[in-house]
C-alpha atoms as a PDB file:
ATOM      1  CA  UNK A   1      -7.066  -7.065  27.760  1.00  0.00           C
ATOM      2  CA  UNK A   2      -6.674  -7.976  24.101  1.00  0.00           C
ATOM      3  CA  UNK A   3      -2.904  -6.422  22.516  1.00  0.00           C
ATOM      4  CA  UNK A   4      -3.127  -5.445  19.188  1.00  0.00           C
ATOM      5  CA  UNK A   5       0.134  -5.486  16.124  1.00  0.00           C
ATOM      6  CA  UNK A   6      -0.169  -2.427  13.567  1.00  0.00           C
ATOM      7  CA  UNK A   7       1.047  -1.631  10.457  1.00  0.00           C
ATOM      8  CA  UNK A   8       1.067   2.319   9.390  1.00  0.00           C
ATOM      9  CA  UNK A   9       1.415   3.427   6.635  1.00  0.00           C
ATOM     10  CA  UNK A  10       3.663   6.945   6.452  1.00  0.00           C
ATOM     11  CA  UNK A  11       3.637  10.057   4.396  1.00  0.00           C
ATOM     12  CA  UNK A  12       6.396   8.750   2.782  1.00  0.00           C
ATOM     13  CA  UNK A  13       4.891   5.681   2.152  1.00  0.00           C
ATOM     14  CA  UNK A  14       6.960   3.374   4.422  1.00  0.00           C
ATOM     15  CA  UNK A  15       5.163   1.334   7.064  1.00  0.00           C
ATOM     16  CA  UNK A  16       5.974   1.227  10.655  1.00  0.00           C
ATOM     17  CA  UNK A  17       5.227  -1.698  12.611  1.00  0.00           C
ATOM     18  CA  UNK A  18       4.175  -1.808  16.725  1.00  0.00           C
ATOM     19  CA  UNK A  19       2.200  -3.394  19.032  1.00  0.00           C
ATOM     20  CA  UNK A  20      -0.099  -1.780  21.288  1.00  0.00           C
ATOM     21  CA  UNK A  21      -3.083  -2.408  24.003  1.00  0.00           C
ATOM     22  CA  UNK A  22      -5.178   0.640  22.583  1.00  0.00           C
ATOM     23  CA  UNK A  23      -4.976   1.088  18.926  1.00  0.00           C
ATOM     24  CA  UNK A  24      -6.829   4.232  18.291  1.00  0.00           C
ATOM     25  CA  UNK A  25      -4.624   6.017  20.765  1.00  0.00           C
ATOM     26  CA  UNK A  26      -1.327   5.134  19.283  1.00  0.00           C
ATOM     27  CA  UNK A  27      -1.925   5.959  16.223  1.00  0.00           C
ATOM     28  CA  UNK A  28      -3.468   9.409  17.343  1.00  0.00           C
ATOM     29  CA  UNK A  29       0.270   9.696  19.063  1.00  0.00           C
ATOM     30  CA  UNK A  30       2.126   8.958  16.643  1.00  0.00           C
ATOM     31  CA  UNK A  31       0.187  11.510  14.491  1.00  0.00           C
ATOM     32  CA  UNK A  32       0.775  13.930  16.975  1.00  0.00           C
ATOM     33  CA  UNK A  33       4.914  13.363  17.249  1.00  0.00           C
ATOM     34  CA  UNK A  34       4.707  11.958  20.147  1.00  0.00           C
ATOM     35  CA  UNK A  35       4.889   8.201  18.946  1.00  0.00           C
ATOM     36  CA  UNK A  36       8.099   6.122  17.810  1.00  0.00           C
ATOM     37  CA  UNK A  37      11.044   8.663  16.229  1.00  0.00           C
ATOM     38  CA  UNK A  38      10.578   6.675  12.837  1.00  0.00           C
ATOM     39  CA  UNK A  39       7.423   8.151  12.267  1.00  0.00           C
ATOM     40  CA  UNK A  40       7.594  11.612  14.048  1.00  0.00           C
ATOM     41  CA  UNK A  41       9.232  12.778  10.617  1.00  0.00           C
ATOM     42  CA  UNK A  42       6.918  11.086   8.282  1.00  0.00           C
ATOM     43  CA  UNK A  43       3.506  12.278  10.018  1.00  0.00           C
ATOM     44  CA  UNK A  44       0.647  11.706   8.904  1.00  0.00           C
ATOM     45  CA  UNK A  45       0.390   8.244   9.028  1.00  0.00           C
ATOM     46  CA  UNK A  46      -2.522   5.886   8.151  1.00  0.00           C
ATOM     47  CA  UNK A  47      -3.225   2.630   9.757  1.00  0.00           C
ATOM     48  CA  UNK A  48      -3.682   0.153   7.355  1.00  0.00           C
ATOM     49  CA  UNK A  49      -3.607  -3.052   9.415  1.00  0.00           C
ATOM     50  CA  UNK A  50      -3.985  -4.945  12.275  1.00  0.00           C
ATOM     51  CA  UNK A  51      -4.097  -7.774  13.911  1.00  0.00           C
ATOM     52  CA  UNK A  52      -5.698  -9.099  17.654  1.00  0.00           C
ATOM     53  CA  UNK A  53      -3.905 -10.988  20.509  1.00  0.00           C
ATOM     54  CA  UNK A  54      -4.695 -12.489  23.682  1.00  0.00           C
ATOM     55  CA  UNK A  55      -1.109 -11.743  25.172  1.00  0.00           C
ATOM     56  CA  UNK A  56       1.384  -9.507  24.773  1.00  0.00           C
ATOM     57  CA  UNK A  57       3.798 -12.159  24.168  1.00  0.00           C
ATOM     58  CA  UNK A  58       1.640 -12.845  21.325  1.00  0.00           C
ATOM     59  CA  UNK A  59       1.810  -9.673  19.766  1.00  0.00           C
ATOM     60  CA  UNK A  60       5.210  -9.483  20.370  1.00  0.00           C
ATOM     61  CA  UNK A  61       6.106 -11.948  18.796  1.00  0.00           C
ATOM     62  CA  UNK A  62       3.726 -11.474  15.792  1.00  0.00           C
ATOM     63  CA  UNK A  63       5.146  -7.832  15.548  1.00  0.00           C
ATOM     64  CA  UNK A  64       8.761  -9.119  15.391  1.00  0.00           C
ATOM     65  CA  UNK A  65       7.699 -11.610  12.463  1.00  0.00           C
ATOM     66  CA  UNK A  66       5.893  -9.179  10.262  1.00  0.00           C
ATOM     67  CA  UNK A  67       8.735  -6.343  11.068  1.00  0.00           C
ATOM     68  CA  UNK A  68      11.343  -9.191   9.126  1.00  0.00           C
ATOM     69  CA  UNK A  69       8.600  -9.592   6.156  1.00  0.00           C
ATOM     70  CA  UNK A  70       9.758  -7.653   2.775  1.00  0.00           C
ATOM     71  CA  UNK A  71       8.116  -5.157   1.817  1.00  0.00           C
ATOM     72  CA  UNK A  72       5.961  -7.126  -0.848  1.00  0.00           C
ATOM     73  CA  UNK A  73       4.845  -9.279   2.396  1.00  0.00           C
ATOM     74  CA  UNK A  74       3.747  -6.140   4.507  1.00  0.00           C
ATOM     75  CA  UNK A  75       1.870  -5.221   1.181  1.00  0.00           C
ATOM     76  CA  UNK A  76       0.082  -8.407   0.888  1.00  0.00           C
ATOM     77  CA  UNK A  77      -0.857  -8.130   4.578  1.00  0.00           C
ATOM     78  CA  UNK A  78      -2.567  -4.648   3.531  1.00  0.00           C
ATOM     79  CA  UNK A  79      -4.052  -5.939   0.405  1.00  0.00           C
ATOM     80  CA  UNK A  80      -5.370  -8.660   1.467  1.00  0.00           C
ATOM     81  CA  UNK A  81      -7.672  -6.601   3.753  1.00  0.00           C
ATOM     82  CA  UNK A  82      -9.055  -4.820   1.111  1.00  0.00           C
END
């Protein structure tokens, strides 16, 4: 089962970082307040990357990396997409 690291993009314009094994459905939680507290008040949010793992352990780690990255980082993670 592949794990998957996220970056969202809030109505405020923040991102929010997680990991998850079903990306579609977390971010459809998290739009419905049901997801992390950080984004229940800044619904809707937008995913605006990702990233696939083989392990959880993987993504974990990945997701505690990119969570440490300035905000200019996370950016050029977004960007770099497009």
């Amino acid at each position: 089962m592949p794990f998957f690291v996220y970056l969202v993009e809030c109505r405020d314009k923040s991102f929010y970082c997680g990991y998850t094994s079903d990306l579609e459905k977390r971010v459809k939680t998290h739009n419905e307040g049901k997801g992390a507290k950080y984004t229940k008040r800044r619904r809707p949010v937008k995913l605006v990357h990702f990233e696939k793992f083989e392990t959880k352990s993987e993504a974990m780690k990945r997701e505690l990396q990119i969570k440490s990255y300035s905000r200019k980082i996370k950016e050029g993670l977004v960007f770099a997409k497009i």
